[in-house]
N, C-alpha and C. Protein backbone atom coordinates (compact mmCIF):
# COMPACT_ATOMS: atom_id res chain seq x y z
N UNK A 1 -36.22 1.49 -4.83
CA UNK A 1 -35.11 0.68 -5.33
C UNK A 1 -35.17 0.50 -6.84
N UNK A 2 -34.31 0.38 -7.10
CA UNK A 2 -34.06 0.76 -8.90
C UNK A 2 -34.39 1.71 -9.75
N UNK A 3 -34.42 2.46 -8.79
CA UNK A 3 -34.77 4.02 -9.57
C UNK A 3 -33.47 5.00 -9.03
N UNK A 4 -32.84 5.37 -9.88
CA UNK A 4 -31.71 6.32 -10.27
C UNK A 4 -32.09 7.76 -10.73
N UNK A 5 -31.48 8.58 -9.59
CA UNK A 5 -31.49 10.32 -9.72
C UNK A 5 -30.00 10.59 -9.93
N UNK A 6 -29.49 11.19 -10.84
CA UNK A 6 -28.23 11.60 -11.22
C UNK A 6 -26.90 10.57 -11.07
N UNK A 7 -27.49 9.28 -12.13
CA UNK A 7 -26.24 8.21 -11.64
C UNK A 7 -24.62 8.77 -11.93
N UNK A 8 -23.72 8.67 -11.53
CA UNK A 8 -22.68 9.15 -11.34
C UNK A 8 -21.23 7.96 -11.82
N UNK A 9 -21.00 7.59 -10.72
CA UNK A 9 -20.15 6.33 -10.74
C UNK A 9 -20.44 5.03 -10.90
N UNK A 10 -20.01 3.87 -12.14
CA UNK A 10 -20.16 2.79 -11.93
C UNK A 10 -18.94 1.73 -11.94
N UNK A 11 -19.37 0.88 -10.72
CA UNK A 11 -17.99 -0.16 -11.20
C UNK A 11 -18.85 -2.00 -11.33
N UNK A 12 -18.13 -3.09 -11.72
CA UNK A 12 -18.41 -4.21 -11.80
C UNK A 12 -17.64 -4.95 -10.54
N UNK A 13 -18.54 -5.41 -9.71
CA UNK A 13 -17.61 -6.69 -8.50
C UNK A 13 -17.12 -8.19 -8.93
N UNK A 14 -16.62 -8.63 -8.35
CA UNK A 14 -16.34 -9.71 -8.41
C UNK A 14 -17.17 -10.80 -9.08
N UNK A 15 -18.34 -10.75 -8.84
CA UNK A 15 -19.19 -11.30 -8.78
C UNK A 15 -20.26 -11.74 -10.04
N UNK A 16 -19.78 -10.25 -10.56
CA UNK A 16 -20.62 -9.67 -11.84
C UNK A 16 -21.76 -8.79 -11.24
N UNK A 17 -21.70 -8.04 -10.17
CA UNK A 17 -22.92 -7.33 -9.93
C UNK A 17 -22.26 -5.77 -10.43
N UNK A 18 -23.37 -5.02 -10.62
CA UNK A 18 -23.08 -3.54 -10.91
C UNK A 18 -23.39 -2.74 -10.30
N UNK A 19 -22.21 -1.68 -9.77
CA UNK A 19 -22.30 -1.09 -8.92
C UNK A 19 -23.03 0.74 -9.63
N UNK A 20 -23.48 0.77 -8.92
CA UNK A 20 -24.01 2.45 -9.36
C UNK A 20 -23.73 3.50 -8.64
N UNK A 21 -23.34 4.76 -7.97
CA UNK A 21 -23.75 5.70 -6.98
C UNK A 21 -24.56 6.85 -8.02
N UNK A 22 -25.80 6.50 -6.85
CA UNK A 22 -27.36 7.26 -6.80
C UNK A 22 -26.87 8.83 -6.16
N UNK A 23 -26.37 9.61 -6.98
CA UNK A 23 -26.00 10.90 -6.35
C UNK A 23 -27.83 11.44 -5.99
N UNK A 24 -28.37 11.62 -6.51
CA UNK A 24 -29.01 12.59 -6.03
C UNK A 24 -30.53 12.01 -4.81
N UNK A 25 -30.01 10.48 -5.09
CA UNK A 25 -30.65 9.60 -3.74
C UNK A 25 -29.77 9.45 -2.73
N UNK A 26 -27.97 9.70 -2.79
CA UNK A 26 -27.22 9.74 -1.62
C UNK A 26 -27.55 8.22 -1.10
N UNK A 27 -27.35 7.47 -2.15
CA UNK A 27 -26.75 5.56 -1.99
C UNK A 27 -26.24 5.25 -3.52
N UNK A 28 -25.92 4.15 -3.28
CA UNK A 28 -25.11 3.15 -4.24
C UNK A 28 -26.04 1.89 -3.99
N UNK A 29 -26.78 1.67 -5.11
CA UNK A 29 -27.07 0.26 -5.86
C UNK A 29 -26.60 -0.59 -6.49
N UNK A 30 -26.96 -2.15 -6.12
CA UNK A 30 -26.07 -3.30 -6.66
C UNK A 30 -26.90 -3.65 -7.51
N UNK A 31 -26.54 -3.88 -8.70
CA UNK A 31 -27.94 -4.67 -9.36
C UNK A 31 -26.93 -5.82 -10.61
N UNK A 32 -27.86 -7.20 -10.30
CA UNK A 32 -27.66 -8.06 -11.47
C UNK A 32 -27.37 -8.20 -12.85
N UNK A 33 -27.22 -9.26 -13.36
CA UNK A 33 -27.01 -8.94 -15.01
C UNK A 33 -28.07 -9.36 -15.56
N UNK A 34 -29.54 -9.15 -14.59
CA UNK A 34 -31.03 -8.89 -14.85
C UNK A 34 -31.18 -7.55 -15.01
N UNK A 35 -30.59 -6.83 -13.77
CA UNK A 35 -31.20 -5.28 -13.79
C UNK A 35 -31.77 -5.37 -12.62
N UNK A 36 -32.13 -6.51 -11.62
CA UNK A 36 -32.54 -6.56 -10.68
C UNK A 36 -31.72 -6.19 -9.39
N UNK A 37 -31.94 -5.42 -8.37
CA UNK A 37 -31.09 -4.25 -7.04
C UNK A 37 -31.23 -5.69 -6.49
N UNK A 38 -29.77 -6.13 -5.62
CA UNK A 38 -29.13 -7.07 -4.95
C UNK A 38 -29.04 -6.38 -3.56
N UNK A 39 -28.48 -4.59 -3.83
CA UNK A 39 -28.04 -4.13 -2.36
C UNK A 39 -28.34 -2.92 -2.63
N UNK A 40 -28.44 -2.01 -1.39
CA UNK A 40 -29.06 -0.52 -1.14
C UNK A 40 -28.06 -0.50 -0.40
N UNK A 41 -26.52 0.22 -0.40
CA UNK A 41 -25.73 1.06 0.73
C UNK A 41 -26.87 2.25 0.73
N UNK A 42 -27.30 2.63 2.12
CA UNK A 42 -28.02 4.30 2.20
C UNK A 42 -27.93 4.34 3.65
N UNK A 43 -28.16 5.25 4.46
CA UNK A 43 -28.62 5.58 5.92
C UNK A 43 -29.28 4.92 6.46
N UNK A 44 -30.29 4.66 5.81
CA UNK A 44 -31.53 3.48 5.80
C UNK A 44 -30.88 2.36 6.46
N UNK A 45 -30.30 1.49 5.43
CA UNK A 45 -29.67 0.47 6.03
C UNK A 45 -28.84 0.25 6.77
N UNK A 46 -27.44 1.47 7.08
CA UNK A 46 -26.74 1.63 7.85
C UNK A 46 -26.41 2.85 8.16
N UNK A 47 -26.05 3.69 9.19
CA UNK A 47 -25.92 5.09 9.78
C UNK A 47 -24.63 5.24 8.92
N UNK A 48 -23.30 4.21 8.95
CA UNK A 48 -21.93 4.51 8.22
C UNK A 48 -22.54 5.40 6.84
N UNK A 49 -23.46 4.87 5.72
CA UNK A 49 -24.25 4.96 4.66
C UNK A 49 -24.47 6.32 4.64
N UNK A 50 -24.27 7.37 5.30
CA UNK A 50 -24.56 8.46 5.72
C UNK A 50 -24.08 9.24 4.51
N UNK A 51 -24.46 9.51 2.91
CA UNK A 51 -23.97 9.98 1.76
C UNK A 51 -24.82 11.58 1.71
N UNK A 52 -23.83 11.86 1.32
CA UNK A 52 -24.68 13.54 0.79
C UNK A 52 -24.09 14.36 -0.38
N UNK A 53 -24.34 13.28 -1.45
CA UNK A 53 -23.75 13.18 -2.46
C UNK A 53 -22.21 12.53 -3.32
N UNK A 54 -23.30 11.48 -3.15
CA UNK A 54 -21.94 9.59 -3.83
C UNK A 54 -21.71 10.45 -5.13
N UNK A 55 -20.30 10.79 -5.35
CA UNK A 55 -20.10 10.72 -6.94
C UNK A 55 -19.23 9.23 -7.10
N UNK A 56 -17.80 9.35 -7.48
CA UNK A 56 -17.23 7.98 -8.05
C UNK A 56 -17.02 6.44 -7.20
N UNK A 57 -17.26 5.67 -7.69
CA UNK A 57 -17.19 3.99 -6.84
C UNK A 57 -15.60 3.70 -7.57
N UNK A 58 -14.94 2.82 -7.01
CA UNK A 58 -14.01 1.94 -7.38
C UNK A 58 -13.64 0.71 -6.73
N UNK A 59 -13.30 -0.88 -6.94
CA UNK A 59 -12.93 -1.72 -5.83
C UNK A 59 -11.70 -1.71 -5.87
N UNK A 60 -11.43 -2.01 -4.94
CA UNK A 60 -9.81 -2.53 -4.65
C UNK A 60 -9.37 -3.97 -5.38
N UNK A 61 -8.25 -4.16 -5.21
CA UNK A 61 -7.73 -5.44 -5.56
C UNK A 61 -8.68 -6.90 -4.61
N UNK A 62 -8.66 -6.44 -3.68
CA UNK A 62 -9.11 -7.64 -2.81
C UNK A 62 -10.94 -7.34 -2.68
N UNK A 63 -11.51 -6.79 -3.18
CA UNK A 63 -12.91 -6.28 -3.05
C UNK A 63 -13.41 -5.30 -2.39
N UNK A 64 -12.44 -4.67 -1.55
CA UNK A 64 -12.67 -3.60 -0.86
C UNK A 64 -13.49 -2.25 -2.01
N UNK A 65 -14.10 -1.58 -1.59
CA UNK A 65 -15.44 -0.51 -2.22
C UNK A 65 -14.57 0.67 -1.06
N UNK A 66 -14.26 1.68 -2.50
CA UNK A 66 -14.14 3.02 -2.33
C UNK A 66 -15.09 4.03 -2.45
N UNK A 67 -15.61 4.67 -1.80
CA UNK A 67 -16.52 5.84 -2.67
C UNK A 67 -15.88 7.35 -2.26
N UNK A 68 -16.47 7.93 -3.03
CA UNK A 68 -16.25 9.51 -3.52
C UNK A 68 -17.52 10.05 -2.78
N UNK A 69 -17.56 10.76 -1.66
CA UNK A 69 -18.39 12.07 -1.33
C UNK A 69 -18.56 12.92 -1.40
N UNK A 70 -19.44 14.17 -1.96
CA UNK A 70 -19.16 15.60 -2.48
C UNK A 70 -20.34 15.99 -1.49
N UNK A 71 -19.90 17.00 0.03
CA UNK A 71 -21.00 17.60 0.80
C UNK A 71 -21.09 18.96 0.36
N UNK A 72 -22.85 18.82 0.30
CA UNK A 72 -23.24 20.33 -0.43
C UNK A 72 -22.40 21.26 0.60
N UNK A 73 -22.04 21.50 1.37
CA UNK A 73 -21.38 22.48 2.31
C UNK A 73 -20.11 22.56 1.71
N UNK A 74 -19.24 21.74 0.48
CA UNK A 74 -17.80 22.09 0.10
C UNK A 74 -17.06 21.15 0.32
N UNK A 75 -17.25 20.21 1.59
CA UNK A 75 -16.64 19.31 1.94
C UNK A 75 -16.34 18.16 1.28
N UNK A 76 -15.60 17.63 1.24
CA UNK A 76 -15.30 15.84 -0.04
C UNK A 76 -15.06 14.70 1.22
N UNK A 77 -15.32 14.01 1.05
CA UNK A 77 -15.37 12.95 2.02
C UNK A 77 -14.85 11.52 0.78
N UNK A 78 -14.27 10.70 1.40
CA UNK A 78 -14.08 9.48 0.98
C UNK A 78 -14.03 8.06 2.00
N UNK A 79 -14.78 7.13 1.24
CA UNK A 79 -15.30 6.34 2.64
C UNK A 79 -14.55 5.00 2.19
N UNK A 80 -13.89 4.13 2.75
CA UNK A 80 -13.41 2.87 2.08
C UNK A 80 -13.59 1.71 3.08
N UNK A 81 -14.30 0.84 2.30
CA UNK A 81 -14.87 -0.52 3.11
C UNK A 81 -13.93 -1.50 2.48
N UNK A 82 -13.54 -2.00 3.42
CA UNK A 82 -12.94 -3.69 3.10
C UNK A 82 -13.68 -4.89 3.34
C-alpha cells in the first residue's frame, strides 16, 4: 500500500481524498492530504476489483467512481460504481 507502478489517472472526492489508478498494480488508491492510503479498490478486497490495467478515474456529480480498463488481450472495459 502506497507504493505506485505506472500511476495513470487521478481524481479528488468529495471529501478531499485522492484518488490514483495503480496501472501496473491493477487497483486504485485513496490517500489523504497526509499521503496516507485510506482505500485499496483491488481483487484482494473485492472480486468486482478485478482490474487488468486501471488507466483513467473520474466521479460523477453525486460521487459515483468511473474507471477506465485497458485488458492486455485488446479489450477496454469500464466499470461505474455509485
Amino acid at each position: 500500500p502506497g507504493q505506485l507502478s505506472c500511476p495513470f489517472g487521478v481524481c479528488i472526492d468529495g471529501n478531499g481524498h485522492i484518488a490514483v489508478s495503480d496501472h501496473d498494480n491493477n487497483r486504485i488508491q485513496f490517500f489523504d492530504e497526509n499521503g496516507d492510503v485510506k482505500c485499496i479498490l483491488d481483487k484482494e478486497a473485492n472480486p468486482l476489483f478485478n482490474f487488468q490495467g486501471v488507466h483513467g478515474l473520474a466521479l460523477t456529480y453525486d460521487g459515483g467512481l468511473l474507471i477506465t480498463d485497458y485488458k492486455r488481450s485488446g479489450k477496454h472495459r469500464l466499470f461505474i460504481f455509485a
